[in-house]
PDB file of N, CA and C in Angstrom:
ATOM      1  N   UNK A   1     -53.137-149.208-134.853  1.00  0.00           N
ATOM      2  CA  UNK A   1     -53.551-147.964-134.221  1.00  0.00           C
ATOM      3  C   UNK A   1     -54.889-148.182-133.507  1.00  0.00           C
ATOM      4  N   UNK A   2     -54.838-147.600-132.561  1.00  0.00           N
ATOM      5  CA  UNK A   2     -55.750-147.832-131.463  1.00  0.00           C
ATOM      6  C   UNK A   2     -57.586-146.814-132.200  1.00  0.00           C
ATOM      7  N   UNK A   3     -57.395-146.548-133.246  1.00  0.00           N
ATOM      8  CA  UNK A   3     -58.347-145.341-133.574  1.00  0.00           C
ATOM      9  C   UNK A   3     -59.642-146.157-134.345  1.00  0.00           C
ATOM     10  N   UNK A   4     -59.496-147.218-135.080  1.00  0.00           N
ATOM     11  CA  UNK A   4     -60.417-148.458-135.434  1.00  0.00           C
ATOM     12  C   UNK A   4     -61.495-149.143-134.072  1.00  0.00           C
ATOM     13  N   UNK A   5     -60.567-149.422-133.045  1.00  0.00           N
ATOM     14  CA  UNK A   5     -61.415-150.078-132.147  1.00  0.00           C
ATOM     15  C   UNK A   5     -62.150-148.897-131.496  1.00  0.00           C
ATOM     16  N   UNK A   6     -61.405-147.951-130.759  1.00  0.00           N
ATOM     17  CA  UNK A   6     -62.493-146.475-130.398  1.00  0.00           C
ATOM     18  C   UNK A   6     -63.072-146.109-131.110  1.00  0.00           C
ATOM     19  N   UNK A   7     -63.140-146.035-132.912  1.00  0.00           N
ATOM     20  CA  UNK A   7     -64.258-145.585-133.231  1.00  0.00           C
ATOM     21  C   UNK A   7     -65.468-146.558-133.503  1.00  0.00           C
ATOM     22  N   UNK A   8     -65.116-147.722-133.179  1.00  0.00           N
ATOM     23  CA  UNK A   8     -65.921-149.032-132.818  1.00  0.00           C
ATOM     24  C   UNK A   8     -66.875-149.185-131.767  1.00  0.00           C
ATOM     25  N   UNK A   9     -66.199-148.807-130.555  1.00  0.00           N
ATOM     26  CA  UNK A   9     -66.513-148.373-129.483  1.00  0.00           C
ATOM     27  C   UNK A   9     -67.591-147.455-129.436  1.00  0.00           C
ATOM     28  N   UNK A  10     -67.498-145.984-130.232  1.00  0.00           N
ATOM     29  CA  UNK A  10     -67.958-145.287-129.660  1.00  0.00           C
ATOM     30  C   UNK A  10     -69.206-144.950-130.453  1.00  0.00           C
ATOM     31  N   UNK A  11     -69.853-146.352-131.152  1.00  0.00           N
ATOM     32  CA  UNK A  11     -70.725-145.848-132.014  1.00  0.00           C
ATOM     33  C   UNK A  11     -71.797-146.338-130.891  1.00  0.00           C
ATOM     34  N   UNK A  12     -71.701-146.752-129.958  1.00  0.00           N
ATOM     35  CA  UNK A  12     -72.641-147.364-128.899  1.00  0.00           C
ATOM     36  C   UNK A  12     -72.317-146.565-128.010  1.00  0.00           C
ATOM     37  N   UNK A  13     -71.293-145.204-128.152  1.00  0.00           N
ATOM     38  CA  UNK A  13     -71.834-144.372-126.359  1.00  0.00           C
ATOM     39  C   UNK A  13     -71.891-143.503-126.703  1.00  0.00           C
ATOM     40  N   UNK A  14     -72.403-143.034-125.650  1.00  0.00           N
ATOM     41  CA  UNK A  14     -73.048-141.782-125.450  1.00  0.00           C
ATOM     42  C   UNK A  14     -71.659-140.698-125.114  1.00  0.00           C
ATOM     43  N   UNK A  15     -71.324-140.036-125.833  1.00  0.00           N
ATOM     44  CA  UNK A  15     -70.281-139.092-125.413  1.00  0.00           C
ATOM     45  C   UNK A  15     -70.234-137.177-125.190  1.00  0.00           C
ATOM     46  N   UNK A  16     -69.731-137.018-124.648  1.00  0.00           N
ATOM     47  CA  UNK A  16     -69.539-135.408-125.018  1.00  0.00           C
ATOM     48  C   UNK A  16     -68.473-135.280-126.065  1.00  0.00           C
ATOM     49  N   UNK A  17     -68.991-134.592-126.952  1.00  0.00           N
ATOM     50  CA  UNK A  17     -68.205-134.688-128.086  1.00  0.00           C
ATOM     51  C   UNK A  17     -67.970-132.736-128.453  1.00  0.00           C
ATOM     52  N   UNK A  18     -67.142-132.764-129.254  1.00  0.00           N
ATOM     53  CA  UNK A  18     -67.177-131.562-130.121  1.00  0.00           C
ATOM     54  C   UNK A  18     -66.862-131.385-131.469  1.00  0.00           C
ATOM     55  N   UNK A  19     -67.654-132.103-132.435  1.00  0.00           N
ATOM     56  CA  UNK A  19     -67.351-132.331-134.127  1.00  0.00           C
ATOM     57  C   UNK A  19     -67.716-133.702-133.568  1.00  0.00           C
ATOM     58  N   UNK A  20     -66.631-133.983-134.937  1.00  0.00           N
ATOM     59  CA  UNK A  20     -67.025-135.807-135.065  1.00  0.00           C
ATOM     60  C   UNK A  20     -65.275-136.144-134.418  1.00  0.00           C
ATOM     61  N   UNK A  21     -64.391-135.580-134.623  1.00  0.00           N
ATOM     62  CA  UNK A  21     -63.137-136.028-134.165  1.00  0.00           C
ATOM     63  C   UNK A  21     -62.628-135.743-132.910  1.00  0.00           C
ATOM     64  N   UNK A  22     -63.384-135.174-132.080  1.00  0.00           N
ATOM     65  CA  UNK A  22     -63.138-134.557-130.658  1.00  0.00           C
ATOM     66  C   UNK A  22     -63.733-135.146-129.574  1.00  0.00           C
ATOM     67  N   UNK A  23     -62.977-135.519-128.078  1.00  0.00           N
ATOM     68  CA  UNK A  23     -63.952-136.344-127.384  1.00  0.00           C
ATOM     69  C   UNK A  23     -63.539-135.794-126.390  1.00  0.00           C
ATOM     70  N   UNK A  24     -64.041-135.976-125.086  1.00  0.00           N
ATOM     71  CA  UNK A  24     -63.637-135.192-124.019  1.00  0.00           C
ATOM     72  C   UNK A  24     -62.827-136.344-122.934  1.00  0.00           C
ATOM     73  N   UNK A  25     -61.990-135.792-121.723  1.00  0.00           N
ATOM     74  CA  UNK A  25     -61.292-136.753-121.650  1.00  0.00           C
ATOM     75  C   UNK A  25     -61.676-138.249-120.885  1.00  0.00           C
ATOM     76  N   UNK A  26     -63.340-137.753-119.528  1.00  0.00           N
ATOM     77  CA  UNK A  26     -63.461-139.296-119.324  1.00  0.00           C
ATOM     78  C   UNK A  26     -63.669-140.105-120.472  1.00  0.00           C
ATOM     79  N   UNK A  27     -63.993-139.781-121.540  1.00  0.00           N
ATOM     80  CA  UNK A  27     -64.362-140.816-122.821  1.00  0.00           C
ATOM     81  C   UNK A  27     -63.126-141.277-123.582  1.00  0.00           C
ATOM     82  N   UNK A  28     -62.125-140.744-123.371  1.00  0.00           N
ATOM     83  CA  UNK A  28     -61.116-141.393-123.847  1.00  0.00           C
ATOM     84  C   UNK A  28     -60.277-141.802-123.326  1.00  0.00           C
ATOM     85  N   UNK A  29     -60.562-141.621-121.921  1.00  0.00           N
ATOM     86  CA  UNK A  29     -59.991-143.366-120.337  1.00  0.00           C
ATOM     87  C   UNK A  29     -60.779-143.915-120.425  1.00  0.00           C
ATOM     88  N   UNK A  30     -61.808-144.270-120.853  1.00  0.00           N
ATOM     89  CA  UNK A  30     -62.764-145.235-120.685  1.00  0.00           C
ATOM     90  C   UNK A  30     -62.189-145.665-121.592  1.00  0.00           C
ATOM     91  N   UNK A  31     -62.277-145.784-123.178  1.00  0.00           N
ATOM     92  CA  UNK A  31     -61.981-146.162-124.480  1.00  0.00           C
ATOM     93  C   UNK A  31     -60.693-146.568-124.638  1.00  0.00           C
ATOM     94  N   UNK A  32     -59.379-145.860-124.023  1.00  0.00           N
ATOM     95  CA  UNK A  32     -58.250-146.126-124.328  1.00  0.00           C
ATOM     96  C   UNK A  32     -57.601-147.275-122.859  1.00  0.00           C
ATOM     97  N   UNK A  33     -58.089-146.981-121.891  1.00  0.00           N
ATOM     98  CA  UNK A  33     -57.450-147.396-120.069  1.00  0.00           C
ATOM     99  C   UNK A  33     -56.749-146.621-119.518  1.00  0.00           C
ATOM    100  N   UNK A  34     -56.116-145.426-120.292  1.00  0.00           N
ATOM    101  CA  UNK A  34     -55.399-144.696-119.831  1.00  0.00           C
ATOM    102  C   UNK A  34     -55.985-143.424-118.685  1.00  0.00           C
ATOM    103  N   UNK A  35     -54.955-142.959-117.515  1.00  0.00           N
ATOM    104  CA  UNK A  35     -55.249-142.707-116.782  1.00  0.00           C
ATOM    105  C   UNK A  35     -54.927-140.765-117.035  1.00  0.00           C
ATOM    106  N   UNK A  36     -55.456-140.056-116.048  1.00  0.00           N
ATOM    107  CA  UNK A  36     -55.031-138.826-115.770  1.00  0.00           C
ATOM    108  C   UNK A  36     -53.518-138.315-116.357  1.00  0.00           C
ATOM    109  N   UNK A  37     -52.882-138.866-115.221  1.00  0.00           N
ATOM    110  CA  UNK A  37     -51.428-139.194-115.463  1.00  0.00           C
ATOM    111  C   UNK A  37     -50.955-138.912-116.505  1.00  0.00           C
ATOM    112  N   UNK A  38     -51.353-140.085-117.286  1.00  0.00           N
ATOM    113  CA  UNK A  38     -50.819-140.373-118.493  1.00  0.00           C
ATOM    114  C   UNK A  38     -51.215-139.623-119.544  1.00  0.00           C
ATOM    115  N   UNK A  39     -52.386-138.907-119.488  1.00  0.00           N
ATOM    116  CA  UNK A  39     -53.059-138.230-120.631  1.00  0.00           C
ATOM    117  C   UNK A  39     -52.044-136.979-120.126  1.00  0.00           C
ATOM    118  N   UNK A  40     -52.351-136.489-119.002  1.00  0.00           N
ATOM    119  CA  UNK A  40     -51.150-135.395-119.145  1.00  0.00           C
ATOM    120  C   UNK A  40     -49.674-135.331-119.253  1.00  0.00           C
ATOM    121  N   UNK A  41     -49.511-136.335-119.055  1.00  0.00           N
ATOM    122  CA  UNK A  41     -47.768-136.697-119.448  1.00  0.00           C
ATOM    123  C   UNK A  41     -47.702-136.447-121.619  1.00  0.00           C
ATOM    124  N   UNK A  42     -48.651-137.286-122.052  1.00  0.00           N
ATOM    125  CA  UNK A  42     -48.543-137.348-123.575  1.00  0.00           C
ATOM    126  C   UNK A  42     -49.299-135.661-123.597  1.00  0.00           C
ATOM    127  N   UNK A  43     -49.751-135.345-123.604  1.00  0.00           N
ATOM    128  CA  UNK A  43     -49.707-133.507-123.292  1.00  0.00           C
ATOM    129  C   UNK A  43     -48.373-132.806-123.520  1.00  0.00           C
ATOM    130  N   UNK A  44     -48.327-132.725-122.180  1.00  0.00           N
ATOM    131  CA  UNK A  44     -46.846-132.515-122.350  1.00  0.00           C
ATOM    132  C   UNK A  44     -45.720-132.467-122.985  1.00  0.00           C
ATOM    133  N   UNK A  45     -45.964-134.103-123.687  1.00  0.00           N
ATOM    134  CA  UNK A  45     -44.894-133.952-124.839  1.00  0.00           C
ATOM    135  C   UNK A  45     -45.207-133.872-125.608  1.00  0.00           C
ATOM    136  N   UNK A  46     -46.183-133.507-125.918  1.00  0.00           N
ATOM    137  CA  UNK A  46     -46.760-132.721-127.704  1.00  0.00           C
ATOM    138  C   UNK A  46     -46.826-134.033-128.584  1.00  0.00           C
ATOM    139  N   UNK A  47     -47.445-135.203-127.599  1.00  0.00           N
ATOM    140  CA  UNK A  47     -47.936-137.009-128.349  1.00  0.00           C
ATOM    141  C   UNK A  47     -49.067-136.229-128.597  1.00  0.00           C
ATOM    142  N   UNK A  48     -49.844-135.544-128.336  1.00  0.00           N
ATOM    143  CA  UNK A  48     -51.373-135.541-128.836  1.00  0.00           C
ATOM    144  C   UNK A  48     -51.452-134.441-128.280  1.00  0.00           C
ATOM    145  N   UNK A  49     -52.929-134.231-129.381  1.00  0.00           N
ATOM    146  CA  UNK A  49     -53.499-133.071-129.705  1.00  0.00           C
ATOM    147  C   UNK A  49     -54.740-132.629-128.987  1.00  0.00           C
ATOM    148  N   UNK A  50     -54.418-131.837-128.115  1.00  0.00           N
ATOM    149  CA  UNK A  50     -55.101-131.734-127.188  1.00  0.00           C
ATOM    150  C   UNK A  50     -56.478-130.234-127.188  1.00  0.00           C
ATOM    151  N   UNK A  51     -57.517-129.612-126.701  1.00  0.00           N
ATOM    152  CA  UNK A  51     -57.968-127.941-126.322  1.00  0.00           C
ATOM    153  C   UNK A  51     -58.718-128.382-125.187  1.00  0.00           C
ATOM    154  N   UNK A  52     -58.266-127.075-124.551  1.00  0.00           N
ATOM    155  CA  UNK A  52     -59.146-127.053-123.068  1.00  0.00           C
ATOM    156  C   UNK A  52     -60.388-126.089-123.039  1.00  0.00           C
ATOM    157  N   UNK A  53     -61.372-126.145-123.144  1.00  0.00           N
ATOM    158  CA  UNK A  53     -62.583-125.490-123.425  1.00  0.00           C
ATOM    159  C   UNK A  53     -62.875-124.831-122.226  1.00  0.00           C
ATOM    160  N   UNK A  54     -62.640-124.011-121.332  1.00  0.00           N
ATOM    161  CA  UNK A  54     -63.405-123.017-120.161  1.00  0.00           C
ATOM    162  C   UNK A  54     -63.461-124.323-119.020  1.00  0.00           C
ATOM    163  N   UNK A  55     -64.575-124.242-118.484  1.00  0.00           N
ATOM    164  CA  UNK A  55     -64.978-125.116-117.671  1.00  0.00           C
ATOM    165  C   UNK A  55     -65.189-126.665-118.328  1.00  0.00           C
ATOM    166  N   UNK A  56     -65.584-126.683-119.588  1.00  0.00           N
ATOM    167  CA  UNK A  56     -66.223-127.997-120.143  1.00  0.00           C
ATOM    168  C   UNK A  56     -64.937-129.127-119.976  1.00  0.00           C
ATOM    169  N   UNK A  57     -63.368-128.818-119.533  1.00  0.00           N
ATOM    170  CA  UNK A  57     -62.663-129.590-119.475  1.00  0.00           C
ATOM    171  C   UNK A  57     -61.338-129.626-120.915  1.00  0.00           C
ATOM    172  N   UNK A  58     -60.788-130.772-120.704  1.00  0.00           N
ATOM    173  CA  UNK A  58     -60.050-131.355-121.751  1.00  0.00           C
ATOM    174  C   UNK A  58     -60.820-131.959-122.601  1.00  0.00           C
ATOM    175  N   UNK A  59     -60.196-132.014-124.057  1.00  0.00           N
ATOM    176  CA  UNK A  59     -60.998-132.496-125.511  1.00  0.00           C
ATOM    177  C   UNK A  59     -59.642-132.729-126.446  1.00  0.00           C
ATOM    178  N   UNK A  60     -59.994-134.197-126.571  1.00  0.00           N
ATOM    179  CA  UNK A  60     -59.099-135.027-127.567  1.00  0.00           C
ATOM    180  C   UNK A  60     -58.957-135.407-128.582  1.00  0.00           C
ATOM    181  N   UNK A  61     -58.226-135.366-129.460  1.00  0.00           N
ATOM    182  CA  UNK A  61     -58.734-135.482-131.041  1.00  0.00           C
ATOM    183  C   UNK A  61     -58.853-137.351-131.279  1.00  0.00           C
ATOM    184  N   UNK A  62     -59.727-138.418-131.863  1.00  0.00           N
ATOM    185  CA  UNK A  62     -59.372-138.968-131.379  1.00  0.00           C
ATOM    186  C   UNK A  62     -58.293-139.742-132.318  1.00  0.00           C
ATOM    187  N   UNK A  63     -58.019-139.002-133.656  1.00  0.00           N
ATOM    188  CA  UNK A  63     -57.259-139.694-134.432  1.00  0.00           C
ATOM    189  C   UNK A  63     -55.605-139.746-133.963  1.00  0.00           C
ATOM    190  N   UNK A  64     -55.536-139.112-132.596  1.00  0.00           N
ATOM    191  CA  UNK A  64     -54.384-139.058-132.231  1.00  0.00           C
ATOM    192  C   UNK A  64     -54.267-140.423-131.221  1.00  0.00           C
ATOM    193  N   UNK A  65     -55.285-141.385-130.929  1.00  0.00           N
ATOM    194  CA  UNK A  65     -55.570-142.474-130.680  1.00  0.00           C
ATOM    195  C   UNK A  65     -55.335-143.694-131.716  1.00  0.00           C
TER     196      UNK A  65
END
C-alpha cells in the first residue's frame, strides 16, 4: 500500500492539510503521480474517500492511498 511511503514523504512537506489524515489534492499528485483525471475517475467510483471544502478545493483521506 502506497500509504507507508506518503506518510514518509510527507513528514518533510509542507502541506495543506485538515487533521492528520486529510490532504488536499495538489499534495496527493505530487506524492502519489497521479493526475486530475485520475483522481476524479477513482471519485467517481467510490475508490476513495474524498470532501470538497467551499473554495479550499478537494481533500483526501490519505489512508485511502
Amino acid at each position: 500500500m502506497l500509504l507507508n511511503g506518503v506518510l514518509k514523504e510527507l513528514s518533510g512537506f509542507d502541506r495543506n492539510s485538515i487533521g492528520d489524515d486529510w490532504v488536499d489534492q495538489k499534495t496527493i499528485m505530487k506524492l502519489t503521480g497521479l493526475g486530475k483525471t485520475k483522481l476524479y475517475e477513482l471519485r467517481r467510483d467510490n475508490m476513495i474517500t474524498y470532501s470538497c471544502i467551499g473554495s479550499k478545493g478537494v481533500f483526501y483521506r490519505l489512508s485511502d492511498f
